[in-house]
Protein backbone atom coordinates (compact mmCIF):
# COMPACT_ATOMS: atom_id res chain seq x y z
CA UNK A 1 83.77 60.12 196.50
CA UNK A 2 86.85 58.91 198.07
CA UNK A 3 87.06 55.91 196.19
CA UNK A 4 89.80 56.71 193.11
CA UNK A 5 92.60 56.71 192.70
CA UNK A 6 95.47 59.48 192.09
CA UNK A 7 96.06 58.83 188.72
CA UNK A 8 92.59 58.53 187.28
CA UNK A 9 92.54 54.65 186.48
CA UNK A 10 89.10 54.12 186.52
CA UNK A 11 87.50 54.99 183.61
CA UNK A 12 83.94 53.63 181.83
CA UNK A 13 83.65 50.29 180.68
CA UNK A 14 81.94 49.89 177.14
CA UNK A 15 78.62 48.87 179.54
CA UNK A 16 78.85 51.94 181.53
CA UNK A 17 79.39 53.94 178.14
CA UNK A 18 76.22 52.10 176.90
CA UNK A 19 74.33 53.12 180.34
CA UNK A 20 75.61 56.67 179.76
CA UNK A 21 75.03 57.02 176.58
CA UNK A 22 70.90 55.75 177.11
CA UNK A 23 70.88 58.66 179.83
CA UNK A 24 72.17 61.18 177.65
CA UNK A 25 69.60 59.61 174.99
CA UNK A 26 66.99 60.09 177.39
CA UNK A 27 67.66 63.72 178.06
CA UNK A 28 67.56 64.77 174.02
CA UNK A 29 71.30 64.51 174.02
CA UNK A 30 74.27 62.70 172.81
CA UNK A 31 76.86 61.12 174.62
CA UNK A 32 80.17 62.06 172.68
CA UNK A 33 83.00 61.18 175.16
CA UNK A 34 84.47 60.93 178.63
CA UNK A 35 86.94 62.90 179.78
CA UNK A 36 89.63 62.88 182.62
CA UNK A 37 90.50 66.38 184.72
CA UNK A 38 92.67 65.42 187.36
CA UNK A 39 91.83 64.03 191.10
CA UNK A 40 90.59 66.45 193.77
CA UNK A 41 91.88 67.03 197.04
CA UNK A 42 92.05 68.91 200.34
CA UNK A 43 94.76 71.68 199.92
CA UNK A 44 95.44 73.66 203.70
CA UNK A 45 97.39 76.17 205.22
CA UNK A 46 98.85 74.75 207.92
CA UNK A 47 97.04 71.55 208.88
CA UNK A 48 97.57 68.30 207.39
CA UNK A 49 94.29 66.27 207.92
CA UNK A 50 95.58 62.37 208.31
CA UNK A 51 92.02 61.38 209.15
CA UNK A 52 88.81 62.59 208.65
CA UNK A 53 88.81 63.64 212.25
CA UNK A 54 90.95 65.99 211.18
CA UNK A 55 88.65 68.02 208.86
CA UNK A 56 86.16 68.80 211.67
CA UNK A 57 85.54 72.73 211.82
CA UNK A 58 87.56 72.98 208.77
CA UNK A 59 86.63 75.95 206.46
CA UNK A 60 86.77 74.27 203.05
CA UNK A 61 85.72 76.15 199.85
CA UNK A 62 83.83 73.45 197.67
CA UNK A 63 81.72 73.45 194.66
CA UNK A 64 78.08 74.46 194.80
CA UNK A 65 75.82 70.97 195.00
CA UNK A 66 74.16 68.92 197.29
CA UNK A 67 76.06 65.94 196.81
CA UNK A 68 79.19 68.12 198.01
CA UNK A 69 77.81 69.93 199.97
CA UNK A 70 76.82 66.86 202.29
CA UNK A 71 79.92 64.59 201.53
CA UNK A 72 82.26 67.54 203.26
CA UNK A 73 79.52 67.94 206.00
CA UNK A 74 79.66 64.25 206.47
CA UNK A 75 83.61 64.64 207.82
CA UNK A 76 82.54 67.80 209.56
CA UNK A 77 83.86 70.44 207.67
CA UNK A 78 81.89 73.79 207.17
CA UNK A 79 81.49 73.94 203.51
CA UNK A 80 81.73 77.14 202.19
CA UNK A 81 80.74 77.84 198.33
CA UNK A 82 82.20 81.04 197.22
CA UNK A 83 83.30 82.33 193.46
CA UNK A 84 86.07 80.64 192.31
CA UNK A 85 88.03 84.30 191.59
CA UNK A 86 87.55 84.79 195.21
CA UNK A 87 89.41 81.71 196.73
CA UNK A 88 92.96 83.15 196.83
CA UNK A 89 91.63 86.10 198.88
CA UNK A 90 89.47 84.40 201.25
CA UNK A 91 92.91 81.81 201.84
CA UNK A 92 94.66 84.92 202.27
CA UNK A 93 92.40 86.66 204.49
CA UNK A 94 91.40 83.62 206.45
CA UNK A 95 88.08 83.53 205.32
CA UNK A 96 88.49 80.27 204.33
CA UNK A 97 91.34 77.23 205.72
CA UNK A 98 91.52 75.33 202.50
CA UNK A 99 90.32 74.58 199.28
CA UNK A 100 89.65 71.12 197.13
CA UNK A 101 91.10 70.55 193.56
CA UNK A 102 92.87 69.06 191.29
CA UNK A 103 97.01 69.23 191.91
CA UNK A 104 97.06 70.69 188.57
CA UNK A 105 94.56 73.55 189.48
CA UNK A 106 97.13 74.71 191.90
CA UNK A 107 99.67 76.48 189.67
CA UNK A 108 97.21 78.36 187.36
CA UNK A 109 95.11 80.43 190.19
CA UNK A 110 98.43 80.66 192.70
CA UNK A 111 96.66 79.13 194.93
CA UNK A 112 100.12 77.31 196.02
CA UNK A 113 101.19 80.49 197.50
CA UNK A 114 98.79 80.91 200.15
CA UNK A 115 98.45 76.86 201.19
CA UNK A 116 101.23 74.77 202.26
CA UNK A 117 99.72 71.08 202.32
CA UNK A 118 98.26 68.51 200.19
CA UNK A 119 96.14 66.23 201.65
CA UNK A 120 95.61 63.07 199.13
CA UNK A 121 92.26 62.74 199.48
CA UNK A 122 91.49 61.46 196.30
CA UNK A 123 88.01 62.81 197.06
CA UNK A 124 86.38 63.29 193.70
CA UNK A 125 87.21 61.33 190.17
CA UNK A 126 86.91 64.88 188.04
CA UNK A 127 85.69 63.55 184.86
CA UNK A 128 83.66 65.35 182.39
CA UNK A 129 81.42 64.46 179.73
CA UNK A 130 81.09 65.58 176.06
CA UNK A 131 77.48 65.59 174.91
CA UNK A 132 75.97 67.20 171.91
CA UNK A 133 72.22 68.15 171.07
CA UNK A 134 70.38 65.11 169.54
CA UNK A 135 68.55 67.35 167.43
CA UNK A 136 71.65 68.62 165.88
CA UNK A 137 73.89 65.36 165.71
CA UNK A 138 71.09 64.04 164.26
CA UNK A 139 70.73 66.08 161.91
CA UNK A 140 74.60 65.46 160.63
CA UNK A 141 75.35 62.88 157.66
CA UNK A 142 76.55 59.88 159.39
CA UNK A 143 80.21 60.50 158.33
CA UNK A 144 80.19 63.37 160.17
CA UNK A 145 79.16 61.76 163.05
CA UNK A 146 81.40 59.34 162.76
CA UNK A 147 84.40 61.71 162.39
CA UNK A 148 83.45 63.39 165.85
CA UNK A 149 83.32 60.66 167.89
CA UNK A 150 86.28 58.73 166.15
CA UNK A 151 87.93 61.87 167.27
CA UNK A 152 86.83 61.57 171.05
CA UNK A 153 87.72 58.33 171.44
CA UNK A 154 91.07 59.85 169.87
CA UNK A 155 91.38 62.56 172.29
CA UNK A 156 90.73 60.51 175.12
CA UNK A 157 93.49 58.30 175.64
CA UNK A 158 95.80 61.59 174.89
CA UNK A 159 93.90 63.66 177.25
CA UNK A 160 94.08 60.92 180.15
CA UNK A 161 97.95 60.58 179.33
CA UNK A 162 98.70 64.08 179.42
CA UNK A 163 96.44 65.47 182.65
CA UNK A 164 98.37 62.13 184.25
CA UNK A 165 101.51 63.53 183.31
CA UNK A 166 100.80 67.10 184.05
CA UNK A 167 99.80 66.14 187.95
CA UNK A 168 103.18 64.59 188.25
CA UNK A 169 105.13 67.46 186.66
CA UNK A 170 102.80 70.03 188.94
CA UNK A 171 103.14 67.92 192.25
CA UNK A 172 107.39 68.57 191.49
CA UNK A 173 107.14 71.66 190.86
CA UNK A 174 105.02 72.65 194.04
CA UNK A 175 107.31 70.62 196.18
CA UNK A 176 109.79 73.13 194.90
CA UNK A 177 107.73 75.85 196.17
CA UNK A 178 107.79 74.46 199.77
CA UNK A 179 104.92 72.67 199.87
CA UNK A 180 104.12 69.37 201.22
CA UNK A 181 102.46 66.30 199.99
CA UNK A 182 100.50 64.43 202.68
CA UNK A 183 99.34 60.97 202.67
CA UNK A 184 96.44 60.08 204.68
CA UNK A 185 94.26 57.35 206.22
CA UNK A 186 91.39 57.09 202.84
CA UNK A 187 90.02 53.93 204.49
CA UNK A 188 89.04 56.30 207.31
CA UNK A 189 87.51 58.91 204.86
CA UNK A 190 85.60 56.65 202.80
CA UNK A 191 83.84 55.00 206.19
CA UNK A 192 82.86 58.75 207.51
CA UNK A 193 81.14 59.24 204.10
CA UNK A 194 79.39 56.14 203.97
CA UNK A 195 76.11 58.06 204.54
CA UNK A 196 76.23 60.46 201.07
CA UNK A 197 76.28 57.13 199.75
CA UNK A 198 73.20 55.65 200.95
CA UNK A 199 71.25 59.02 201.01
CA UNK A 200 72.05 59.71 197.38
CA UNK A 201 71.80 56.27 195.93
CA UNK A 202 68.48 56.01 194.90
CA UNK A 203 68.66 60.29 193.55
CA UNK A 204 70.95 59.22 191.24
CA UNK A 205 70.11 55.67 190.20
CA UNK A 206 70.99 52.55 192.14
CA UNK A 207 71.62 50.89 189.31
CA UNK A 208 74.22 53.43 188.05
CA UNK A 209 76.30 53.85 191.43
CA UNK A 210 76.50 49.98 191.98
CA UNK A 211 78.06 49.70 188.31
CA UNK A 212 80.53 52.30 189.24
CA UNK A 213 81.08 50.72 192.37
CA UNK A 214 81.42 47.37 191.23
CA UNK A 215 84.69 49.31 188.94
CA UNK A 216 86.12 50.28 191.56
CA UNK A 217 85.89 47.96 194.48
């Protein structure tokens, strides 16, 4: 977490598709594809957070998980995981100060008309990944298989083109609406999380976050 950035240029090397792929193996499943959603970051009604100073007391709705849960503590902000279908009341009603997405999230829940700032965080690479029962892949002729994941490998460079320039298109058209797009100090953000790092490293594999570290150093 804020490490990427904006445009999603990171992406798995063949060695970390290997590594994923062996983890997917090891879990009765096949790893398919990678996919590309869009950077998330802190959206506000009125308070631009420069620094992660800034986010102290903040009411933030985030995802439910630990890793989130203590990445948003870590810059003091009260994490608050509520139903996605809820957010634009709890923004409206106060319940809540801001939110953290994707800029193309924005548009499609109207969440744009109850915020007014985007903080560019760059918070959270959303990727996702396509896997497929090993049973049942398995149990596919091998042309098959080979059809499906020519066609990720297909979709993938499309997909990452088009979600690229989808956040530009979206980040336009909310300027239109009034908002504003706010640069901040990610050096500072990255040092106040420095401790989700180190407490989740060996949870999820220290071999697997100093690959993707090494990427993106």
């Amino acid at each position: 977490m804020f490490t990427y950035e904006s445009r999603g240029a990171y992406f798995c090397n063949e060695a970390e598709q290997e590594q994923l792929g062996k983890l997917a193996h090891d879990r009765n499943m096949v790893h398919v594809g990678t996919f590309y959603y869009g950077v998330r970051h802190f959206t506000t009604k009125n308070k631009p957070l420069q620094t992660a100073a800034d986010v102290k007391g903040l009411k933030i709705r985030v995802q439910p998980g630990p890793i989130f849960a203590a990445t948003f503590r870590a810059v003091g902000a009260n994490p608050i995981a509520i139903d996605y279908s809820e957010v634009y009341l709890a923004l409206s009603q106060h319940t809540i100060e801001a939110v953290e997405t994707p800029i193309i999230a924005l548009p499609s829940a109207k969440h744009y008309e109850v915020v007014n700032t985007i903080n560019l965080t760059n918070h959270c690479y959303n990727a996702g990944v396509m896997l497929a029962s090993k049973r049942k892949f398995d149990a596919m002729a091998a042309p098959i298989q080979e059809a499906i994941r020519a066609a990720s490998a297909e979709l993938t460079a499309d997909w990452r083109k088009t979600m690229a320039e989808k956040t530009e298109e979206t980040s336009a058209f909310l300027k239109e609406k009034g908002l504003t797009i706010n640069q901040v100090d990610r050096a500072a953000y990255r040092k106040a999380t420095e401790s989700v790092y180190k407490d989740f490293r060996d949870i999820i594999g220290a071999d697997l976050v100093d690959a993707v570290m090494k990427q993106v150093a």
